[in-house]
N, C-alpha and C. Protein backbone atom coordinates (compact mmCIF):
# COMPACT_ATOMS: atom_id res chain seq x y z
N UNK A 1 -214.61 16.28 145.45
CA UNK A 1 -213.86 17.46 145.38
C UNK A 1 -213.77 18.05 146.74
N UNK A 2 -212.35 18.40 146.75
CA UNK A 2 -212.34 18.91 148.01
C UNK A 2 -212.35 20.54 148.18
N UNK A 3 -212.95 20.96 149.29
CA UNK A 3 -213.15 22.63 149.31
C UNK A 3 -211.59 22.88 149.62
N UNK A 4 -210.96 21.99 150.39
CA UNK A 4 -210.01 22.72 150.26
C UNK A 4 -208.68 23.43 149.41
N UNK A 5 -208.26 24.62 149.25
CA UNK A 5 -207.76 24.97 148.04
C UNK A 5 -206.25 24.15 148.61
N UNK A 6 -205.82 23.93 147.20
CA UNK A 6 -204.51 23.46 147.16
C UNK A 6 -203.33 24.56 147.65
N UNK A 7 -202.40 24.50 148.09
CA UNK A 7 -201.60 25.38 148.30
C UNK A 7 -201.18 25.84 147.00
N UNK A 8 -200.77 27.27 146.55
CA UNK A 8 -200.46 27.34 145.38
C UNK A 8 -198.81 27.33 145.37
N UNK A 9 -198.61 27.10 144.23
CA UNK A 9 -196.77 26.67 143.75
C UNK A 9 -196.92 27.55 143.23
N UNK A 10 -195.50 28.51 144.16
CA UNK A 10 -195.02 29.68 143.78
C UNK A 10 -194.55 29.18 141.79
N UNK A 11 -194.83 30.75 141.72
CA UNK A 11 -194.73 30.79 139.66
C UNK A 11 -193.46 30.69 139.83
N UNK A 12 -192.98 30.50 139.22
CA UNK A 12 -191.72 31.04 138.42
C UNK A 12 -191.93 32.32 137.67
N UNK A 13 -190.92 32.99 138.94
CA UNK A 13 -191.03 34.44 138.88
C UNK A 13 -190.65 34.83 137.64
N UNK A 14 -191.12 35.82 136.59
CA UNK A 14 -190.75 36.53 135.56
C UNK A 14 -189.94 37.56 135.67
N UNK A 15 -189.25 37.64 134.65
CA UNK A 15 -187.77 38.71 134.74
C UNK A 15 -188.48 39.64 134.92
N UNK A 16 -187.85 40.21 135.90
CA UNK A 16 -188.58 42.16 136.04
C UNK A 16 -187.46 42.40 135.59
N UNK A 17 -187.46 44.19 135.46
CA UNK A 17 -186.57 45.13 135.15
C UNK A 17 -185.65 45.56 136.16
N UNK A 18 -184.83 45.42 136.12
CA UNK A 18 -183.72 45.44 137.57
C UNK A 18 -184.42 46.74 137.88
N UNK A 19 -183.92 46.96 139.12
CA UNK A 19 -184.67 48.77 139.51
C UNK A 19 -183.22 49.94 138.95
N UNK A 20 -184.10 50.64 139.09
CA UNK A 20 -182.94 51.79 138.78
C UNK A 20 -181.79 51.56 139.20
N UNK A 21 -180.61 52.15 137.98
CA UNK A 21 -179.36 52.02 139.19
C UNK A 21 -179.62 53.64 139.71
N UNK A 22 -180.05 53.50 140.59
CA UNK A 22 -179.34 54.96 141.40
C UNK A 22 -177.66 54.77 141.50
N UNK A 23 -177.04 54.01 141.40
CA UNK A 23 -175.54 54.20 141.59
C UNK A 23 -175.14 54.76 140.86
N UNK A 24 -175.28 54.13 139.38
CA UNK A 24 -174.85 54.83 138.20
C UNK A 24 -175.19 56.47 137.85
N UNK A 25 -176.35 56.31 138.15
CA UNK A 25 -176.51 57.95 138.01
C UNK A 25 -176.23 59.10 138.93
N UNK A 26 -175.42 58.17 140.10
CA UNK A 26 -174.82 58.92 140.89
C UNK A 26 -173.35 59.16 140.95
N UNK A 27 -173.12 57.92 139.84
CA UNK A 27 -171.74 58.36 139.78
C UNK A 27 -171.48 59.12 138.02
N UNK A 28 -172.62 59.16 137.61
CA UNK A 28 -172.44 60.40 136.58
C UNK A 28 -172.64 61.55 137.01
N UNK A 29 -173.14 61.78 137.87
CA UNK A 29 -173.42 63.34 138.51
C UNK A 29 -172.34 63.56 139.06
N UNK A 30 -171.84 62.71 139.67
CA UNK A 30 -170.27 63.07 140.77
C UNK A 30 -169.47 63.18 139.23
N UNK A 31 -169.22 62.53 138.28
CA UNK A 31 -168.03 62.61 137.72
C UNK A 31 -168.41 64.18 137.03
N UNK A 32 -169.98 64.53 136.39
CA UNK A 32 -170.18 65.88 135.87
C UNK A 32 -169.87 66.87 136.87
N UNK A 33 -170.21 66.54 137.82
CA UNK A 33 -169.97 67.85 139.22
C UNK A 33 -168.44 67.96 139.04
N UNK A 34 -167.28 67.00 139.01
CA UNK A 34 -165.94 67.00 139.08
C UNK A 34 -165.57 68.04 137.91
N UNK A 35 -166.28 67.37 136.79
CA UNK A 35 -165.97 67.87 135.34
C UNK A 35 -165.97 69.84 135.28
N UNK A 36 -166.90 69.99 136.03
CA UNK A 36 -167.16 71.33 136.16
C UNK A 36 -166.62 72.07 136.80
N UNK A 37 -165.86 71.66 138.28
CA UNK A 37 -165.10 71.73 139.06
C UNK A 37 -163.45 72.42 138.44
N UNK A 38 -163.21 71.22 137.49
CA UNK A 38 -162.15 71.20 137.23
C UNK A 38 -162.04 72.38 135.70
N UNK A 39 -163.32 72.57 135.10
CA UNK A 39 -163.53 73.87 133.99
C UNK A 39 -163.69 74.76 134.90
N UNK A 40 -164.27 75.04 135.99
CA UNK A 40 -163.91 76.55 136.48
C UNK A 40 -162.52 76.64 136.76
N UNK A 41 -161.67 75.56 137.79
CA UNK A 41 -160.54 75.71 137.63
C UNK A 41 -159.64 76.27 137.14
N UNK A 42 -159.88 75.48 135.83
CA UNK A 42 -159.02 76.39 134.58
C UNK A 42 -159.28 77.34 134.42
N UNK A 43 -160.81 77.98 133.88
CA UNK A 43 -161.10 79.03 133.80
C UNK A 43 -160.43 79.94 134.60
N UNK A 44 -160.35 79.95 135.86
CA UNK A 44 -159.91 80.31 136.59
C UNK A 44 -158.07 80.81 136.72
N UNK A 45 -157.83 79.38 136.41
CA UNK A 45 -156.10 79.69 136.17
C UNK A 45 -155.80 80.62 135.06
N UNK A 46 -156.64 80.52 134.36
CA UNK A 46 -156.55 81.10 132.21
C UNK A 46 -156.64 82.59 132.91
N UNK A 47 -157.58 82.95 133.56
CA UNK A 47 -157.53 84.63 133.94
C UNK A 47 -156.67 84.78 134.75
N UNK A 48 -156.40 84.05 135.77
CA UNK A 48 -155.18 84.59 136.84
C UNK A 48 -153.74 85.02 135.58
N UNK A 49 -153.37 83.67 134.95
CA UNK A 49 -152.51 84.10 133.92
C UNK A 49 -152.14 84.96 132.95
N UNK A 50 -153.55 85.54 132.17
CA UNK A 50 -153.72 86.93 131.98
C UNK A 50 -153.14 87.88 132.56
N UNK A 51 -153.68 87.78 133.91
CA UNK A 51 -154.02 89.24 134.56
C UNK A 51 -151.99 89.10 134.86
N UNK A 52 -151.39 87.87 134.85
CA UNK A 52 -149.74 88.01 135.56
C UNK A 52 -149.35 88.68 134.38
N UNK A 53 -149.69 87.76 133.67
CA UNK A 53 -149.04 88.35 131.91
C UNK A 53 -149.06 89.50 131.73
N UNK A 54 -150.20 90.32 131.76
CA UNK A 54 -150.02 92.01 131.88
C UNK A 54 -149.43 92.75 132.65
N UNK A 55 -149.37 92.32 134.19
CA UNK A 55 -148.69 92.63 134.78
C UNK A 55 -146.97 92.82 134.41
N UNK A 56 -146.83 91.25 134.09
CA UNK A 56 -145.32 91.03 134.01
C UNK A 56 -144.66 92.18 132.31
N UNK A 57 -145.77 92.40 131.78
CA UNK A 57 -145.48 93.40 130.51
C UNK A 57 -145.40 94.27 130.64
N UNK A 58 -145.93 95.07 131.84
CA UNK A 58 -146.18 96.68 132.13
C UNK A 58 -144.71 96.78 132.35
N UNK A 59 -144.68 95.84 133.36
CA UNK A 59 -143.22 95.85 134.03
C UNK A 59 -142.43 96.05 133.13
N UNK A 60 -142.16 95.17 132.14
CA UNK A 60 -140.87 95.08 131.16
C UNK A 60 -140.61 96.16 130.19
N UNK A 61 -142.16 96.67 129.98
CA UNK A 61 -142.36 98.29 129.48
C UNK A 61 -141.55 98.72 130.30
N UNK A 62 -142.02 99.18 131.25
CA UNK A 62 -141.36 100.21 131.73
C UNK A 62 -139.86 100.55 132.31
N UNK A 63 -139.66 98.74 132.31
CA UNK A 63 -137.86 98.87 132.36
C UNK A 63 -137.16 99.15 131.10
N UNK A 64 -138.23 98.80 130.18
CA UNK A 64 -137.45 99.74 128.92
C UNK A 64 -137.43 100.82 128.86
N UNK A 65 -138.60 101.68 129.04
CA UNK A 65 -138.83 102.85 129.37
C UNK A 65 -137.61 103.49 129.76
N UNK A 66 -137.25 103.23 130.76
CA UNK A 66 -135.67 103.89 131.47
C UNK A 66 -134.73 103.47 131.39
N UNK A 67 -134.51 102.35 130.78
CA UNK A 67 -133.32 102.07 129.79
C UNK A 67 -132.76 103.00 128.77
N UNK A 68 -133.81 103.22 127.76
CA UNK A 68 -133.61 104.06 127.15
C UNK A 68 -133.69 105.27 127.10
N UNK A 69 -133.94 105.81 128.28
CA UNK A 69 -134.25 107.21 128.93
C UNK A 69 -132.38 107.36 129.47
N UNK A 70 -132.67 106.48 130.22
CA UNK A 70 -130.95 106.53 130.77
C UNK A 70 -130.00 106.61 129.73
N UNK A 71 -130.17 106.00 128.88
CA UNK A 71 -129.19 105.81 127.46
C UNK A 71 -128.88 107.73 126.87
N UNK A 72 -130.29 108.18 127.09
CA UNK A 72 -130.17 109.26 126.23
C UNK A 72 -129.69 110.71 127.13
N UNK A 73 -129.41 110.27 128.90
CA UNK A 73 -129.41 111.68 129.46
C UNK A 73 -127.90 112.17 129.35
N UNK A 74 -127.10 111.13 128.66
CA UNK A 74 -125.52 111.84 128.74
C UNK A 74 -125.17 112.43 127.28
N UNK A 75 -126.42 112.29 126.42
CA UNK A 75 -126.85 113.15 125.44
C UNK A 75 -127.59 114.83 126.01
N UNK A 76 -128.51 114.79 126.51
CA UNK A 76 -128.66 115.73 126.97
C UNK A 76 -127.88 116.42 128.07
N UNK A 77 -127.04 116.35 128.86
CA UNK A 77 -126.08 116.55 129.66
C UNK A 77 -125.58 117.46 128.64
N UNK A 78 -124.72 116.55 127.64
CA UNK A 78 -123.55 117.09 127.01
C UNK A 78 -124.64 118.57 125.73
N UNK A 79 -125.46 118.47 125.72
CA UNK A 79 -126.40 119.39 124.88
C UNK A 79 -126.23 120.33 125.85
N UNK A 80 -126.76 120.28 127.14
CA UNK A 80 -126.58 121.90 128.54
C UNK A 80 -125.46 121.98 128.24
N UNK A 81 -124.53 121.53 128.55
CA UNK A 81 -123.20 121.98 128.17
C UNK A 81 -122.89 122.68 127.31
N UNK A 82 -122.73 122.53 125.68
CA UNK A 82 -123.06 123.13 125.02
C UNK A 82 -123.04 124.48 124.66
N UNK A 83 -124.93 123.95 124.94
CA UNK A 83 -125.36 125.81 125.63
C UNK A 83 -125.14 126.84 126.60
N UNK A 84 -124.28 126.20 127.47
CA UNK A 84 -123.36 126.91 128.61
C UNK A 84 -122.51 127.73 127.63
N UNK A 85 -122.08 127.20 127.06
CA UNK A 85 -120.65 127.37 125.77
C UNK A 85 -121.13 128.35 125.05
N UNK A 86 -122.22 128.77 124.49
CA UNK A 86 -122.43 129.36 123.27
C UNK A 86 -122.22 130.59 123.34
N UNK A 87 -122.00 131.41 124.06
CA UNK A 87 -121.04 132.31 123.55
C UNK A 87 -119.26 132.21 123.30
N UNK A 88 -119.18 131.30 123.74
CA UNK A 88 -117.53 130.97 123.03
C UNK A 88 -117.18 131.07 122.02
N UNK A 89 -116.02 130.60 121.26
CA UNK A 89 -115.98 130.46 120.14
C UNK A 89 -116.48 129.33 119.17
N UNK A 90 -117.40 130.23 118.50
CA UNK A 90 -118.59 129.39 117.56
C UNK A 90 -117.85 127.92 116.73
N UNK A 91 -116.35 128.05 116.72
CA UNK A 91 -115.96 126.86 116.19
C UNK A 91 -116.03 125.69 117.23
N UNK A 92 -115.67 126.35 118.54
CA UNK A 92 -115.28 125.39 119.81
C UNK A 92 -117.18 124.83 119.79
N UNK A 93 -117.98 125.48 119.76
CA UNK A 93 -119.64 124.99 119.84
C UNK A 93 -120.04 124.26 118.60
N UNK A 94 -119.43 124.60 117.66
CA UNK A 94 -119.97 123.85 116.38
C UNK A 94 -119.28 122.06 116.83
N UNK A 95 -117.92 122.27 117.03
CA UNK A 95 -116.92 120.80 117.20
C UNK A 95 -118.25 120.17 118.44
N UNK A 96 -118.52 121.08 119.62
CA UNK A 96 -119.18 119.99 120.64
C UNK A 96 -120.46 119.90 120.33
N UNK A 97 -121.44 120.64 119.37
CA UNK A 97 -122.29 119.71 118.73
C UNK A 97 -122.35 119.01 117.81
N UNK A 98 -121.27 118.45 116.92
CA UNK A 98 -120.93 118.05 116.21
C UNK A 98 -121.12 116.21 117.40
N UNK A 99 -120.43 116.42 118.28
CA UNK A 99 -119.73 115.07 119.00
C UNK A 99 -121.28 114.57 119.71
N UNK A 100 -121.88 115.84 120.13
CA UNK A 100 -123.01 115.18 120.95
C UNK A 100 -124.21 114.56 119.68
N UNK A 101 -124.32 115.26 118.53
CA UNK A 101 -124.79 114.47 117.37
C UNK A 101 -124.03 113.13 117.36
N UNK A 102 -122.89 112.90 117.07
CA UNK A 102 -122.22 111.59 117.12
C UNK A 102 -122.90 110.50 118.31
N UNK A 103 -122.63 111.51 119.43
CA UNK A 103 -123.00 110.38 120.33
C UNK A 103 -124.70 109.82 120.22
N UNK A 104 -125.52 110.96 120.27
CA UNK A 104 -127.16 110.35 119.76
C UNK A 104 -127.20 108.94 119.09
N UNK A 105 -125.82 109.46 117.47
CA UNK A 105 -126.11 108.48 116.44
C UNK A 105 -125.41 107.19 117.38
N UNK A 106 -124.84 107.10 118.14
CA UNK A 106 -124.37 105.88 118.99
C UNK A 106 -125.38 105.59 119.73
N UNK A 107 -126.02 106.22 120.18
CA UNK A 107 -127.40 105.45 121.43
C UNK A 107 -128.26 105.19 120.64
N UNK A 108 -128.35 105.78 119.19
CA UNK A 108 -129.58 104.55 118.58
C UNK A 108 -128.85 103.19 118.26
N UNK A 109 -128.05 103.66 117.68
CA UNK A 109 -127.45 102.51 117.40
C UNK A 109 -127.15 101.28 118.58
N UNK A 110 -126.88 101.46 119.73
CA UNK A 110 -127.06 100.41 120.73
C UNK A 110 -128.50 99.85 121.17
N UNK A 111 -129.36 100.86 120.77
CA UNK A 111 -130.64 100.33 120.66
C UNK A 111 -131.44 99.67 119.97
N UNK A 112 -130.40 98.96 118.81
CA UNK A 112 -130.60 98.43 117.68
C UNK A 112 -130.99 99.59 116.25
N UNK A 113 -130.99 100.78 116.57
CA UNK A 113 -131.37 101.51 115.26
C UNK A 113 -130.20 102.42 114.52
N UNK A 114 -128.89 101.45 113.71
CA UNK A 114 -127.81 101.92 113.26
C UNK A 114 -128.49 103.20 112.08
N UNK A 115 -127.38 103.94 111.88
CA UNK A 115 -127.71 105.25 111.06
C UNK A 115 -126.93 104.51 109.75
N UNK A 116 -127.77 105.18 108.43
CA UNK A 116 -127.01 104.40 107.23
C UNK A 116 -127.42 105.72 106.50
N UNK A 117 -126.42 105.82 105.86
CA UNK A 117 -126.52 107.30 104.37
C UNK A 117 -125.61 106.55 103.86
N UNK A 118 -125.62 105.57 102.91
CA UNK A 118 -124.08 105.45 102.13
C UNK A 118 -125.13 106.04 100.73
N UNK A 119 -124.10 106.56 99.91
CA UNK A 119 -124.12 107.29 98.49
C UNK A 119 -123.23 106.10 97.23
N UNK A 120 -123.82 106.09 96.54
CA UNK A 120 -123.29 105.62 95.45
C UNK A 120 -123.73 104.38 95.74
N UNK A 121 -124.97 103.81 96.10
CA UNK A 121 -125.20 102.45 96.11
C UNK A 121 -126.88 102.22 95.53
N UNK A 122 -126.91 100.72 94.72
CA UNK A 122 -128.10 100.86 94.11
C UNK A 122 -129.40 101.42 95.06
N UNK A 123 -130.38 102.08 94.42
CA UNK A 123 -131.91 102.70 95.48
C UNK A 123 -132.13 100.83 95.98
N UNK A 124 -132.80 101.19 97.07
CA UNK A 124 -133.46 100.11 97.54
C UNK A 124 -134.90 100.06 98.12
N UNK A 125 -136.31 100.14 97.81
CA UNK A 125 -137.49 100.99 98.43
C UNK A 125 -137.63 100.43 99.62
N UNK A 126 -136.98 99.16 100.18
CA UNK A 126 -137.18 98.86 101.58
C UNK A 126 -136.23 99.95 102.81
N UNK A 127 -135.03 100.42 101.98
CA UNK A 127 -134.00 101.26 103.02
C UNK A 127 -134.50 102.66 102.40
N UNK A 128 -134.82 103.14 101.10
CA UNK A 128 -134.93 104.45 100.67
C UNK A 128 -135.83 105.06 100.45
N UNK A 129 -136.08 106.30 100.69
CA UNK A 129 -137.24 106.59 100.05
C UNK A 129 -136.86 108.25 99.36
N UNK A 130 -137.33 107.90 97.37
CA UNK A 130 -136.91 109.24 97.03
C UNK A 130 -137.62 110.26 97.20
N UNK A 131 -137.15 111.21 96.81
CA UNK A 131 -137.60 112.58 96.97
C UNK A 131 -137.36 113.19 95.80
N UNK A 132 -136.58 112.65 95.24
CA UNK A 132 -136.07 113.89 93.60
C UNK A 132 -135.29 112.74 93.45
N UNK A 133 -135.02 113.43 91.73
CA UNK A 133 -133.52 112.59 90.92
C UNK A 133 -133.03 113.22 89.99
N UNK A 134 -131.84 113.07 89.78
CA UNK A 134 -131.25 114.22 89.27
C UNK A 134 -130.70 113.42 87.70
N UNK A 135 -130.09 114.20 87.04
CA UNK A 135 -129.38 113.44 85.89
C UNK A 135 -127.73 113.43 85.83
N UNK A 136 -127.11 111.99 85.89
CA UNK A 136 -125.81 112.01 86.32
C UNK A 136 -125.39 110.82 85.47
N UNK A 137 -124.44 111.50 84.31
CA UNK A 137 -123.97 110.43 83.02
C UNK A 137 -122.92 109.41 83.81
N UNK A 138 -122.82 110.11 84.77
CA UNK A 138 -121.31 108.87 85.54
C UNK A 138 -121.92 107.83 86.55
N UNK A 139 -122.98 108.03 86.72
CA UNK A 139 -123.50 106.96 87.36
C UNK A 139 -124.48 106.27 87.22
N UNK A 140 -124.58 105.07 87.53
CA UNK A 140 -125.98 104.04 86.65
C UNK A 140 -127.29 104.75 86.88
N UNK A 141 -127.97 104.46 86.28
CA UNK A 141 -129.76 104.88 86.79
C UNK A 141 -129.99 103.70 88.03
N UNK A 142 -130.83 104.53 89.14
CA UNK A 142 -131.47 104.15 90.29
C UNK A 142 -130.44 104.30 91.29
N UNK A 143 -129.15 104.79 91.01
CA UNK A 143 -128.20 104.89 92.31
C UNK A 143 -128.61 106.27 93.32
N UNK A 144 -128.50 105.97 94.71
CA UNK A 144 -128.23 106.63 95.38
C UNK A 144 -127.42 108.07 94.98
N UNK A 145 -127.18 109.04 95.06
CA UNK A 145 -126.54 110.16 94.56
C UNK A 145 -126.11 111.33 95.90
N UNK A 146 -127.31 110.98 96.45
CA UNK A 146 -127.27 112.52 97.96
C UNK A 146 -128.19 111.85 98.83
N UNK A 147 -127.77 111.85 99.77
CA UNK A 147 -128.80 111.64 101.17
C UNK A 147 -129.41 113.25 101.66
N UNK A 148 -130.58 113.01 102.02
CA UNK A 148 -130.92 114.78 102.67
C UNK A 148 -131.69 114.12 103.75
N UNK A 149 -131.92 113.05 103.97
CA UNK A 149 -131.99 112.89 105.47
C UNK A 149 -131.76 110.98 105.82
N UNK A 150 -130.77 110.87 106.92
CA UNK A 150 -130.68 109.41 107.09
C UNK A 150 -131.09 108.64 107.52
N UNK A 151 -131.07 107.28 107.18
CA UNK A 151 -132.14 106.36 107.88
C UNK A 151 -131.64 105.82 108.76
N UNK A 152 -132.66 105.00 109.65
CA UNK A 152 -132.18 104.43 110.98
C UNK A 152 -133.48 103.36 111.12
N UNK A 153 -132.20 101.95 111.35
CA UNK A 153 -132.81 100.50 111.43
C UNK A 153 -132.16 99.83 110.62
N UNK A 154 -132.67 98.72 110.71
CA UNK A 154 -132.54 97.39 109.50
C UNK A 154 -133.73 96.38 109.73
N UNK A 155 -134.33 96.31 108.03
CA UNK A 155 -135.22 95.45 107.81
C UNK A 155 -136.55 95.63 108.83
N UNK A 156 -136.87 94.91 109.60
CA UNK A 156 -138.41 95.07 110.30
C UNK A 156 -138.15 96.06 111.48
N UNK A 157 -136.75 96.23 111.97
CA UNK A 157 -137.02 96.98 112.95
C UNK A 157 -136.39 98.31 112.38
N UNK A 158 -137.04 98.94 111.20
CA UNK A 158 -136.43 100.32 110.51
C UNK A 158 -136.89 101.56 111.45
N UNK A 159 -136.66 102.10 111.84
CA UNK A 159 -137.41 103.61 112.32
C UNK A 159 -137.81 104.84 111.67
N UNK A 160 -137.04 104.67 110.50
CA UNK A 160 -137.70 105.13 108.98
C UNK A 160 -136.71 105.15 107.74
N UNK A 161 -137.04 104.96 106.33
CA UNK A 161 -135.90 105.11 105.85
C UNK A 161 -135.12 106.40 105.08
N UNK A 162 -134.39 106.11 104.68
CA UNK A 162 -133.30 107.49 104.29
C UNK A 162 -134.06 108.31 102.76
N UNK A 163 -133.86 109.34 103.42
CA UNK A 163 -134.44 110.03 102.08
C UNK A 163 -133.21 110.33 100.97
N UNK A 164 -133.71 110.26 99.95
CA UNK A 164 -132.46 110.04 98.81
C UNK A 164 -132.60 110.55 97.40
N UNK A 165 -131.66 110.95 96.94
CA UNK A 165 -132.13 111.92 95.52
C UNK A 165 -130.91 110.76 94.79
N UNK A 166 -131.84 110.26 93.45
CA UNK A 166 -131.25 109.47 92.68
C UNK A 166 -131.23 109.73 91.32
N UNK A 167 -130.45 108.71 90.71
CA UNK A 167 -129.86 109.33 89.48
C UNK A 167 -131.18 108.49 89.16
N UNK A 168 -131.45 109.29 87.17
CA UNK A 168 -133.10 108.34 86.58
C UNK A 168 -131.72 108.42 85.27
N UNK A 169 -133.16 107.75 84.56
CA UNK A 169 -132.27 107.19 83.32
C UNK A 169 -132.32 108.46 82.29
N UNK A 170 -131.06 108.71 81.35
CA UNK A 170 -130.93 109.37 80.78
C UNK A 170 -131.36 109.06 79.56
N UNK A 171 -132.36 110.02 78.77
CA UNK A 171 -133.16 109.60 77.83
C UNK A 171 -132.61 110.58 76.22
C-alpha cells in the first residue's frame, strides 16, 4: 500500500439551486415602481379634470346667469316707463302694462317656460293643480273650468303648474 493518496476524481457535481434571480426581482420592482407611477398619474389627471370640470360649469352658470338677466332688462325698461306714465291716462297705463306682461310671458317662453291656461280641457295632475270645483251640468266631470293662476313649462322642465277650478261629478 501506498501512502500516497490517490488524486481524487472530481464528483459529479450535484444540482444546486440556481442562485437567486436578482434579475427577476428586479424587474418586478421596476415594473411595480412603473405601475405606481402610472396610478398617481391618473390619479392625478382624475383631479386636474375635476377641478376643469368645475371650472368649465361655473363658467357656463354664469353665462346663463346673464343671458337671462339680459333677456329680462327690456322688461324692466319698459316697467320704468310705465311708471313714468302713471299719471296719464289710466287706460293709456293699463294698455302698457298689459304689453310689458305680454312681453315677460315671451321671455319665459324663449327660455323654454311657455305659459298655458287653456279652459275647457280634461284636468291633468302633471300640468294642474286644483284648488276648488265647481258644479257645471254642461261640462264633463274633471274639466278644466277657470284658471286663477297659469302655468309655465312642459313636462320635466315645468316651473309650476296652473292652478285650476274644475268641474266634479254631479251627484
Amino acid at each position: 500500500m501506498s501512502t500516497e493518496q490517490e488524486p481524487t476524481r472530481p464528483q459529479e457535481e450535484l444540482p444546486q439551486a440556481p442562485p437567486p434571480e436578482q434579475p427577476e426581482v428586479d424587474d418586478h420592482a421596476a415594473a411595480l415602481d412603473e405601475l405606481q407611477d402610472r396610478w398617481r398619474r391618473a390619479l392625478a389627471d382624475l383631479d386636474n379634470l375635476r377641478k376643469r370640470h368645475a371650472k368649465e360649469l361655473e363658467r357656463e352658470r354664469s353665462i346663463e346667469r346673464a343671458r337671462t338677466a339680459a333677456a329680462w332688462l327690456p322688461v324692466i325698461d319698459n316697467l320704468d316707463l310705465a311708471l313714468s306714465h302713471a299719471g296719464s291716462d289710466p287706460s293709456a297705463v293699463l294698455e302698457g302694462v298689459k304689453a310689458v306682461r305680454d312681453q315677460a310671458v315671451g321671455v319665459l317662453g324663449r327660455l323654454g317656460y311657455p305659459r298655458y291656461e287653456e279652459t275647457g280641457v280634461p284636468f291633468d295632475p302633471t300640468r294642474h293643480e286644483v284648488v276648488g270645483t265647481v258644479e257645471d251640468p254642461d261640462a264633463e266631470p274633471n274639466t278644466v273650468v277657470q284658471i286663477l293662476r297659469p302655468g309655465y313649462g312642459e313636462g320635466s322642465q315645468q316651473l309650476r303648474p296652473a292652478a285650476v277650478m274644475v268641474t266634479k261629478r254631479q251627484e
